[in-house]
PDB file of N, CA and C in Angstrom:
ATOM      1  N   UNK A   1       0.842  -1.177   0.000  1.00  0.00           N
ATOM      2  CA  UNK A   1       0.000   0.000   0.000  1.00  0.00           C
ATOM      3  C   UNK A   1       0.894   1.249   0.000  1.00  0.00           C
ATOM      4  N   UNK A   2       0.548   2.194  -0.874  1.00  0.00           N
ATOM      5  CA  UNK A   2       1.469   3.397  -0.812  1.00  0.00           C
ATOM      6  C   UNK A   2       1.280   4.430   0.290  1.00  0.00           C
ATOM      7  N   UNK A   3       1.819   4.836   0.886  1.00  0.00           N
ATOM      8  CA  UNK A   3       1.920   6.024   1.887  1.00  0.00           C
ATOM      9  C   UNK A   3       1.491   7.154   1.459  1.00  0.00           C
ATOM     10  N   UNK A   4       0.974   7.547   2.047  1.00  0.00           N
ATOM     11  CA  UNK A   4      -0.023   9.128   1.825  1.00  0.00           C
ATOM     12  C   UNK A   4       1.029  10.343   2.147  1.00  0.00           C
ATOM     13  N   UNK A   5       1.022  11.526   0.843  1.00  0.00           N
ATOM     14  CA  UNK A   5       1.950  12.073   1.122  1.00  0.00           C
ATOM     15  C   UNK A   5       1.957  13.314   2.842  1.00  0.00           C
ATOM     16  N   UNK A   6       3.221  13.497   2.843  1.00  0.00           N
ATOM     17  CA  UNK A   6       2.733  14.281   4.087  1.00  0.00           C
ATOM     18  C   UNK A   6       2.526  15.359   4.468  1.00  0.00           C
ATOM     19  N   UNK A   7       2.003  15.946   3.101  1.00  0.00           N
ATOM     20  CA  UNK A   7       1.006  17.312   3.028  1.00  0.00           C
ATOM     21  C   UNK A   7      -0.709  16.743   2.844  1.00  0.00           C
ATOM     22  N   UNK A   8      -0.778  15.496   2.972  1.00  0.00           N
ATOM     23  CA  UNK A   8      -2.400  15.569   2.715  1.00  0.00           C
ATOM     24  C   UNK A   8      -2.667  14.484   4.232  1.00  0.00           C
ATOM     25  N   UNK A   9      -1.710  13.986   5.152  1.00  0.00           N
ATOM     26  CA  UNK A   9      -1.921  13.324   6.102  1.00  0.00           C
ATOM     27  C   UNK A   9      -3.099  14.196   6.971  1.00  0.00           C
ATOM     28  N   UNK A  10      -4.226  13.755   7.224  1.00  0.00           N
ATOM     29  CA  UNK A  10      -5.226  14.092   7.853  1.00  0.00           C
ATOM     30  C   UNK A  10      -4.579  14.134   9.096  1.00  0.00           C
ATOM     31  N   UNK A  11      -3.738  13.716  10.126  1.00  0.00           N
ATOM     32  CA  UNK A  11      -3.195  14.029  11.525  1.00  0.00           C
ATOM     33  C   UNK A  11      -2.614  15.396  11.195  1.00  0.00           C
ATOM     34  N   UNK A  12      -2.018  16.050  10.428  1.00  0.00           N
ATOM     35  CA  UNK A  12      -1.509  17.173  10.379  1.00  0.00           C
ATOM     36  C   UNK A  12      -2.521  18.230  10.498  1.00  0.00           C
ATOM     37  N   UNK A  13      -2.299  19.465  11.124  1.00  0.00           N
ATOM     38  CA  UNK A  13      -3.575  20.981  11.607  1.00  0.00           C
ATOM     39  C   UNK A  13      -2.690  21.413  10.071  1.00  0.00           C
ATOM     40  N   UNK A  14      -3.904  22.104   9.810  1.00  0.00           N
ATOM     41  CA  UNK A  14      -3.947  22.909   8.646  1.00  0.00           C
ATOM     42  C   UNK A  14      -2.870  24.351   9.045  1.00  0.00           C
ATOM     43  N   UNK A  15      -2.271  25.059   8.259  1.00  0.00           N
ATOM     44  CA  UNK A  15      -1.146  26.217   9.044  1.00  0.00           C
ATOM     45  C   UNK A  15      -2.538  27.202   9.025  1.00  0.00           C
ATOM     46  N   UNK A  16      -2.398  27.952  10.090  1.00  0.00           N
ATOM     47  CA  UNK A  16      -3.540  29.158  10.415  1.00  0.00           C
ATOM     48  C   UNK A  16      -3.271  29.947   8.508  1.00  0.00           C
ATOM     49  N   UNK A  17      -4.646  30.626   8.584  1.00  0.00           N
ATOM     50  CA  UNK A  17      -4.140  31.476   7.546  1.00  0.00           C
ATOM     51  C   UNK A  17      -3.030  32.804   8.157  1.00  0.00           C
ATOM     52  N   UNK A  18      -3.054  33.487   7.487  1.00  0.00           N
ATOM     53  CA  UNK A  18      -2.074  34.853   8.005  1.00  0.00           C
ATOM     54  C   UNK A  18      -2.025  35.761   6.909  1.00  0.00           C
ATOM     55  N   UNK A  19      -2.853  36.955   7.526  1.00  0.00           N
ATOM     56  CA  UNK A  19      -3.203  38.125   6.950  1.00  0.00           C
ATOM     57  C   UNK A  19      -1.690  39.192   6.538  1.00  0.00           C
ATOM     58  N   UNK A  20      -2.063  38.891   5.300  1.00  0.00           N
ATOM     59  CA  UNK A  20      -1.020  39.746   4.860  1.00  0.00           C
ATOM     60  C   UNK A  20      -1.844  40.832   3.354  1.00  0.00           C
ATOM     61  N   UNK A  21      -0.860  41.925   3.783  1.00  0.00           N
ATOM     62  CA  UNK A  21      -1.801  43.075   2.690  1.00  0.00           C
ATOM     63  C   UNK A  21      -0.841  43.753   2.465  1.00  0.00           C
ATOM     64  N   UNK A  22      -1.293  44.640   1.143  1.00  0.00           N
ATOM     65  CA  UNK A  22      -0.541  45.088  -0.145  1.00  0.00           C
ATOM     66  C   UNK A  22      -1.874  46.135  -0.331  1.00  0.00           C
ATOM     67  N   UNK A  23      -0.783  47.578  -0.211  1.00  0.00           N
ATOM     68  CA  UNK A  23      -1.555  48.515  -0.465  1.00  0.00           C
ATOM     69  C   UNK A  23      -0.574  49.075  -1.676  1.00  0.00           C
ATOM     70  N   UNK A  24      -1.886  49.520  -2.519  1.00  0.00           N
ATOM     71  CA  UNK A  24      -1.091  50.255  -3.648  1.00  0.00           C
ATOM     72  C   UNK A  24      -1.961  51.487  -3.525  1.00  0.00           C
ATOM     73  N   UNK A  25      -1.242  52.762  -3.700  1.00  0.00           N
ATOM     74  CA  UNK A  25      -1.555  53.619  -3.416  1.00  0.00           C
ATOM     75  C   UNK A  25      -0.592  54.747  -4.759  1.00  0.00           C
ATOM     76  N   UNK A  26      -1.598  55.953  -4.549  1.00  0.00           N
ATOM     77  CA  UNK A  26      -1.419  57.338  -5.650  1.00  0.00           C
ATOM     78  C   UNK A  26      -1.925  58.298  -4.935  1.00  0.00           C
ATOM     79  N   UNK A  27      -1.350  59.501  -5.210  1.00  0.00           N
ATOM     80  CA  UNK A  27      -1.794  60.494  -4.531  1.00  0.00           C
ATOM     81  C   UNK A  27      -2.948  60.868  -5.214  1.00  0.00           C
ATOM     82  N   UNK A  28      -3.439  60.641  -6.558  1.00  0.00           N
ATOM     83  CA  UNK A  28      -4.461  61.587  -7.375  1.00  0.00           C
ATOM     84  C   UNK A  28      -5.940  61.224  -6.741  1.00  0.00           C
ATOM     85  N   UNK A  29      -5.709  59.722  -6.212  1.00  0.00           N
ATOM     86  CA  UNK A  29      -6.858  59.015  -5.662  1.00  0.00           C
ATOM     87  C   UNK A  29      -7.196  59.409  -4.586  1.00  0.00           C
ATOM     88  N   UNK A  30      -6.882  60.147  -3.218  1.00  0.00           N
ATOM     89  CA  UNK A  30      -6.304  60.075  -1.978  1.00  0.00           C
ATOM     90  C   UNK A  30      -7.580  61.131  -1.536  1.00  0.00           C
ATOM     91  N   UNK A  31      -8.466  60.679  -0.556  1.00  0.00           N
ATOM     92  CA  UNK A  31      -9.083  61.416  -0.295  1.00  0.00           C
ATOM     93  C   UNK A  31      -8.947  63.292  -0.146  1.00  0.00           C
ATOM     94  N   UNK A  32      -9.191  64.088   0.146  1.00  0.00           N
ATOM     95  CA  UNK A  32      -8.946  65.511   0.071  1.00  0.00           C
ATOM     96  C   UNK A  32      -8.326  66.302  -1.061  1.00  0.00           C
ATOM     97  N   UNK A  33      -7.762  65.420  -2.052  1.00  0.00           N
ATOM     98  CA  UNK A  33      -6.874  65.769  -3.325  1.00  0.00           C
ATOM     99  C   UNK A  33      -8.008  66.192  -4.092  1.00  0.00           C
ATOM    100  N   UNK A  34      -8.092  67.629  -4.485  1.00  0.00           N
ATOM    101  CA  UNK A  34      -9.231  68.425  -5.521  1.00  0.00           C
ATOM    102  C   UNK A  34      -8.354  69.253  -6.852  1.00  0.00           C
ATOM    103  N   UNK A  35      -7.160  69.501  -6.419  1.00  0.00           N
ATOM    104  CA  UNK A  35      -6.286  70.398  -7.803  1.00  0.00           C
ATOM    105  C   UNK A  35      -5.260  69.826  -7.728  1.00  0.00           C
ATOM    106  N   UNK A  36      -4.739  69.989  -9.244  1.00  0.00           N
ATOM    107  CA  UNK A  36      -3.305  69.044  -9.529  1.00  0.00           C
ATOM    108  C   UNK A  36      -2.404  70.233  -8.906  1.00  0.00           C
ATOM    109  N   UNK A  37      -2.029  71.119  -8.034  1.00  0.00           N
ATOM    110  CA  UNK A  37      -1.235  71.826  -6.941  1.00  0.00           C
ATOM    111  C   UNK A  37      -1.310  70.577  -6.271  1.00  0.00           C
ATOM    112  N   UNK A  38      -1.911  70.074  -6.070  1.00  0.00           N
ATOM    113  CA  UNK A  38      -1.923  69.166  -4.518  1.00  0.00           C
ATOM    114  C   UNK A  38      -0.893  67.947  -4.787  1.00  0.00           C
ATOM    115  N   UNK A  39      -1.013  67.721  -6.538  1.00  0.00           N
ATOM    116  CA  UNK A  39      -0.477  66.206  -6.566  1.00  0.00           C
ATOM    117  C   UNK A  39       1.139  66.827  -7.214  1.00  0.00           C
ATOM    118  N   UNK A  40       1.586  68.031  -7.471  1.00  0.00           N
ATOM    119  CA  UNK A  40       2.863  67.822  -8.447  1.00  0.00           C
ATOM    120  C   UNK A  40       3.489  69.180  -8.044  1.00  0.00           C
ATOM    121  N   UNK A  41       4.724  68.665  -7.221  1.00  0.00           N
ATOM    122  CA  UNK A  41       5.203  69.675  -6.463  1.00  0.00           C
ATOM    123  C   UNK A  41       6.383  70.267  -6.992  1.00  0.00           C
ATOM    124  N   UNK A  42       6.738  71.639  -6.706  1.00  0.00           N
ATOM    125  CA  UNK A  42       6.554  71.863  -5.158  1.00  0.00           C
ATOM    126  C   UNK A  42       5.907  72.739  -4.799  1.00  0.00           C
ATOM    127  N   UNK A  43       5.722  72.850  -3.698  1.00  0.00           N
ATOM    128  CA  UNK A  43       4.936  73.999  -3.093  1.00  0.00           C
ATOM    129  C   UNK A  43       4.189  73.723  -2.174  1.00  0.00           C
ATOM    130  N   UNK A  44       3.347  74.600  -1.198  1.00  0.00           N
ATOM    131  CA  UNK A  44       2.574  74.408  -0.042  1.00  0.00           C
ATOM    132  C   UNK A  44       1.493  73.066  -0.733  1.00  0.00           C
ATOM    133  N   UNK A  45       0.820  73.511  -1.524  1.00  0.00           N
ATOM    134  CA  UNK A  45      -0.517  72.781  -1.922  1.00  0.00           C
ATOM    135  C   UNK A  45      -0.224  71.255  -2.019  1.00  0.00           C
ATOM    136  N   UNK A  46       1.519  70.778  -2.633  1.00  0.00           N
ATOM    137  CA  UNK A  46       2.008  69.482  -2.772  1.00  0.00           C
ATOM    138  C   UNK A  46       2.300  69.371  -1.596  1.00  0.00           C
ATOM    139  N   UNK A  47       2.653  69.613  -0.332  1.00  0.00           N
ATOM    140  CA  UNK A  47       2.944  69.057   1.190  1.00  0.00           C
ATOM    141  C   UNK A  47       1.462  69.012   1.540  1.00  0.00           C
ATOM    142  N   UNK A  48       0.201  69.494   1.495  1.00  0.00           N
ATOM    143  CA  UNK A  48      -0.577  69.341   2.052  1.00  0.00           C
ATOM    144  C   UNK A  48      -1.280  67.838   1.375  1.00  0.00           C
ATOM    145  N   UNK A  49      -0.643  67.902  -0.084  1.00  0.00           N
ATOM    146  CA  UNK A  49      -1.811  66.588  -0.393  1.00  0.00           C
ATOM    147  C   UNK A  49      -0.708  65.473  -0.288  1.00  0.00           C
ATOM    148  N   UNK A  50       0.479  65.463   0.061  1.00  0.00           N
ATOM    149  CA  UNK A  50       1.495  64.551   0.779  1.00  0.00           C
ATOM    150  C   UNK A  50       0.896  64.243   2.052  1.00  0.00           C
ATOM    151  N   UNK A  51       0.592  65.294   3.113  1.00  0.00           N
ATOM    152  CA  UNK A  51       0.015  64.551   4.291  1.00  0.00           C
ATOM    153  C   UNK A  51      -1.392  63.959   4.208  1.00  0.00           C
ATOM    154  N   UNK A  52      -2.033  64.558   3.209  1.00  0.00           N
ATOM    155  CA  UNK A  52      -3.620  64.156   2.927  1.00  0.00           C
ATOM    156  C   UNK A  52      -3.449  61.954   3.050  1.00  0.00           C
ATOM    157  N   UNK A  53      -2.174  62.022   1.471  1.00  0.00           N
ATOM    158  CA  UNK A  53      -1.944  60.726   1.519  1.00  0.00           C
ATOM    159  C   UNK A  53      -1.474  60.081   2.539  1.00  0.00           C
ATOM    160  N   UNK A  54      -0.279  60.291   3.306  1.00  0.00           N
ATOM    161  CA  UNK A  54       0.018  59.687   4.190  1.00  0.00           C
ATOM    162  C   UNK A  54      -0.677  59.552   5.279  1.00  0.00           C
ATOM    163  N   UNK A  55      -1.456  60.335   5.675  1.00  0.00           N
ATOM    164  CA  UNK A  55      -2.694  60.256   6.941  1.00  0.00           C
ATOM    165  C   UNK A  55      -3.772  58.770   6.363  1.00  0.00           C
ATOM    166  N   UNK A  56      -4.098  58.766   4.890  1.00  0.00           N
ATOM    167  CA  UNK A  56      -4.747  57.589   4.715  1.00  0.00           C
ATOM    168  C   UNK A  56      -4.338  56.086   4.240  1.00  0.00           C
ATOM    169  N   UNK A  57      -2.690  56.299   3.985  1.00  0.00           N
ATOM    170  CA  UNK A  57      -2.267  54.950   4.187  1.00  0.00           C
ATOM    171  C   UNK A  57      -2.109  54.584   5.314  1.00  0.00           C
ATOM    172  N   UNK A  58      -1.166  55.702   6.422  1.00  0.00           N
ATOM    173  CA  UNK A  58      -1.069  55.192   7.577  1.00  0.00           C
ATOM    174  C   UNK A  58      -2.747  54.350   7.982  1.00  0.00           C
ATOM    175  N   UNK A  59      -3.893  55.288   8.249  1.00  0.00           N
ATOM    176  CA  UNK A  59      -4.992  54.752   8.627  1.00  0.00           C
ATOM    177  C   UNK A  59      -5.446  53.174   7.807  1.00  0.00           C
ATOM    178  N   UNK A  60      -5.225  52.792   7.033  1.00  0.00           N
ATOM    179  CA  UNK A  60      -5.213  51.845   6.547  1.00  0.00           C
ATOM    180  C   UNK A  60      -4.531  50.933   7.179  1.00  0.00           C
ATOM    181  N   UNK A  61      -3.370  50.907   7.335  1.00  0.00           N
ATOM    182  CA  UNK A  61      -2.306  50.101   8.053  1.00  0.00           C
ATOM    183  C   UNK A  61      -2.604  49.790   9.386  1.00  0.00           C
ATOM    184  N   UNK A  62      -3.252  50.902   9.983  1.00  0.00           N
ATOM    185  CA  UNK A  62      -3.171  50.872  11.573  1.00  0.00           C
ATOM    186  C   UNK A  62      -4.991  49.732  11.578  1.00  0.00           C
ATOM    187  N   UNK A  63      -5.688  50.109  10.414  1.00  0.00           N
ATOM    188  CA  UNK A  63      -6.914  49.264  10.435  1.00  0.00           C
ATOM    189  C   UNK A  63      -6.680  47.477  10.210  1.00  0.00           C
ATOM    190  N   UNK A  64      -5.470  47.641   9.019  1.00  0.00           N
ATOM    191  CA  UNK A  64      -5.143  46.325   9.150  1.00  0.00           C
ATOM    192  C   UNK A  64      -4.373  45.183  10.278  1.00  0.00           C
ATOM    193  N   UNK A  65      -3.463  46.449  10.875  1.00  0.00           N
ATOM    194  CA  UNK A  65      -2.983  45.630  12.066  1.00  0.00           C
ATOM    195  C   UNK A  65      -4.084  45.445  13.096  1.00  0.00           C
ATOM    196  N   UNK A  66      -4.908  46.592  13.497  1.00  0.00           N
ATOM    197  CA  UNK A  66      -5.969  45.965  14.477  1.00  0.00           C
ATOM    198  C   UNK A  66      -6.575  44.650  13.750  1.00  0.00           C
ATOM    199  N   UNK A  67      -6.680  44.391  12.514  1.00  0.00           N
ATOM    200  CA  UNK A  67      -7.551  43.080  12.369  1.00  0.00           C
ATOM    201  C   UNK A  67      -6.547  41.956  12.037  1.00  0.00           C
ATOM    202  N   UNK A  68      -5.322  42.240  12.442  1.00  0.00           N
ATOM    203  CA  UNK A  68      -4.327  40.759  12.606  1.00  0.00           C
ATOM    204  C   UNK A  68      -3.835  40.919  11.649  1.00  0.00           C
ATOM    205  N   UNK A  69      -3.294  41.935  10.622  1.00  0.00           N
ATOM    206  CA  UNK A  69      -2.167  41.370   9.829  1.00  0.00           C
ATOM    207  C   UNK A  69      -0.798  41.715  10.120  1.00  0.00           C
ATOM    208  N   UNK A  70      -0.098  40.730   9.454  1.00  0.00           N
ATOM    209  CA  UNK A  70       1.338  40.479   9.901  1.00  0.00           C
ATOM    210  C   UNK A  70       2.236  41.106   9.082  1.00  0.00           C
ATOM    211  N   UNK A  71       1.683  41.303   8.101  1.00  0.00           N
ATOM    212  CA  UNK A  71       2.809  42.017   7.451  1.00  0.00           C
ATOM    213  C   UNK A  71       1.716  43.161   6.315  1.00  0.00           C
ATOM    214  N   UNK A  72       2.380  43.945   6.215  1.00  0.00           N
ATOM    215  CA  UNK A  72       1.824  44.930   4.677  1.00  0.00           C
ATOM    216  C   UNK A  72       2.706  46.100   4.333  1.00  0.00           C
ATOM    217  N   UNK A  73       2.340  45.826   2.879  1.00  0.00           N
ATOM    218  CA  UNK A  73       3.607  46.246   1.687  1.00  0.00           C
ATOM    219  C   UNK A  73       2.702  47.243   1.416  1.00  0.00           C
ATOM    220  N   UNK A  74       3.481  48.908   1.464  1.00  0.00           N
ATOM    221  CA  UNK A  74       2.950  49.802   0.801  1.00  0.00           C
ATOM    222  C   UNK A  74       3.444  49.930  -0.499  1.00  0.00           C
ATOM    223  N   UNK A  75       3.027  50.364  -1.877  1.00  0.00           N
ATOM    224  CA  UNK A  75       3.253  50.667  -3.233  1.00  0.00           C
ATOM    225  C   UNK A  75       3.239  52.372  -3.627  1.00  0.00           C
ATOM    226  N   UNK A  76       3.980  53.018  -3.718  1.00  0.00           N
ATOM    227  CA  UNK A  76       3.554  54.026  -4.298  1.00  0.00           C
ATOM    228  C   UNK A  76       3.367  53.713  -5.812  1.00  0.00           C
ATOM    229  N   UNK A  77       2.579  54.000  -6.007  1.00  0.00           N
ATOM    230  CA  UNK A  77       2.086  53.586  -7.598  1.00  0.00           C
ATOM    231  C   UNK A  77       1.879  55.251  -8.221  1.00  0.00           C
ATOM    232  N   UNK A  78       2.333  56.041  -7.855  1.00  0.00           N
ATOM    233  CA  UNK A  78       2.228  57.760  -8.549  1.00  0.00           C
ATOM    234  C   UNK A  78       3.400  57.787  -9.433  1.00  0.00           C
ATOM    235  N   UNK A  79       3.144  58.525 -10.568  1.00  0.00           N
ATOM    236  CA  UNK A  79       4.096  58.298 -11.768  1.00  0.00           C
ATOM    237  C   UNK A  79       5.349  57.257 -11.794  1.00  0.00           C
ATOM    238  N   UNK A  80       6.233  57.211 -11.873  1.00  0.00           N
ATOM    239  CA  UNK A  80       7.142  56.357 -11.950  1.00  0.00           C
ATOM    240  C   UNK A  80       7.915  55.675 -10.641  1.00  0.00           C
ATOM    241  N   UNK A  81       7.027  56.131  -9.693  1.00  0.00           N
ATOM    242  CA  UNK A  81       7.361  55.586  -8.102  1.00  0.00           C
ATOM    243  C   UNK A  81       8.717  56.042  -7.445  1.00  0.00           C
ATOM    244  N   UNK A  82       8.889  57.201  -7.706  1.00  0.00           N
ATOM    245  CA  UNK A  82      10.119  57.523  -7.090  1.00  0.00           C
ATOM    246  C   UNK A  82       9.731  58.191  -6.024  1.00  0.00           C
ATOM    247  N   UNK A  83       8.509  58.807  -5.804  1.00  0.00           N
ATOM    248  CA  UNK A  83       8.088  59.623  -4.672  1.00  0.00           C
ATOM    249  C   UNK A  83       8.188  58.999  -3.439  1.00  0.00           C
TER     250      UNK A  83
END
């Protein structure tokens, strides 16, 4: 009789899942962003829609760790990602 391999042995617990997240993110999308001042700097109007964004990835992040994830990858996805 052949042996059952020992990824499908029914005595083995399944591995928990584990929350992991991937945010991709742009400033043009970013809540409070209304004029392209906000998205293409420099100037006052580009620091304000810099914190606009960063206030809503952070909040994102801090929502995902309260619900158990272990890890998450931010993306800047705004023009060629150097920002």
């Amino acid at each position: 009789m052949a042996q059952t391999p020992a990824r499908c042995r029914s005595d083995r617990r399944p591995q928990e899942a584990r929350l992991r997240l991937y945010i991709s993110s742009d400033i043009e999308g970013a809540a409070g962003i209304v004029d392209w001042q906000q998205v293409r700097g420099p100037g006052p109007e580009y620091e304000l829609g810099r914190r606009l964004l960063a206030a809503e990835v952070n909040a994102a992040i801090d929502a995902a760790v309260a619900a158990g994830a272990e890890q998450v990858l931010v993306d800047d996805s705004h023009a060629s990602r150097w920002r």
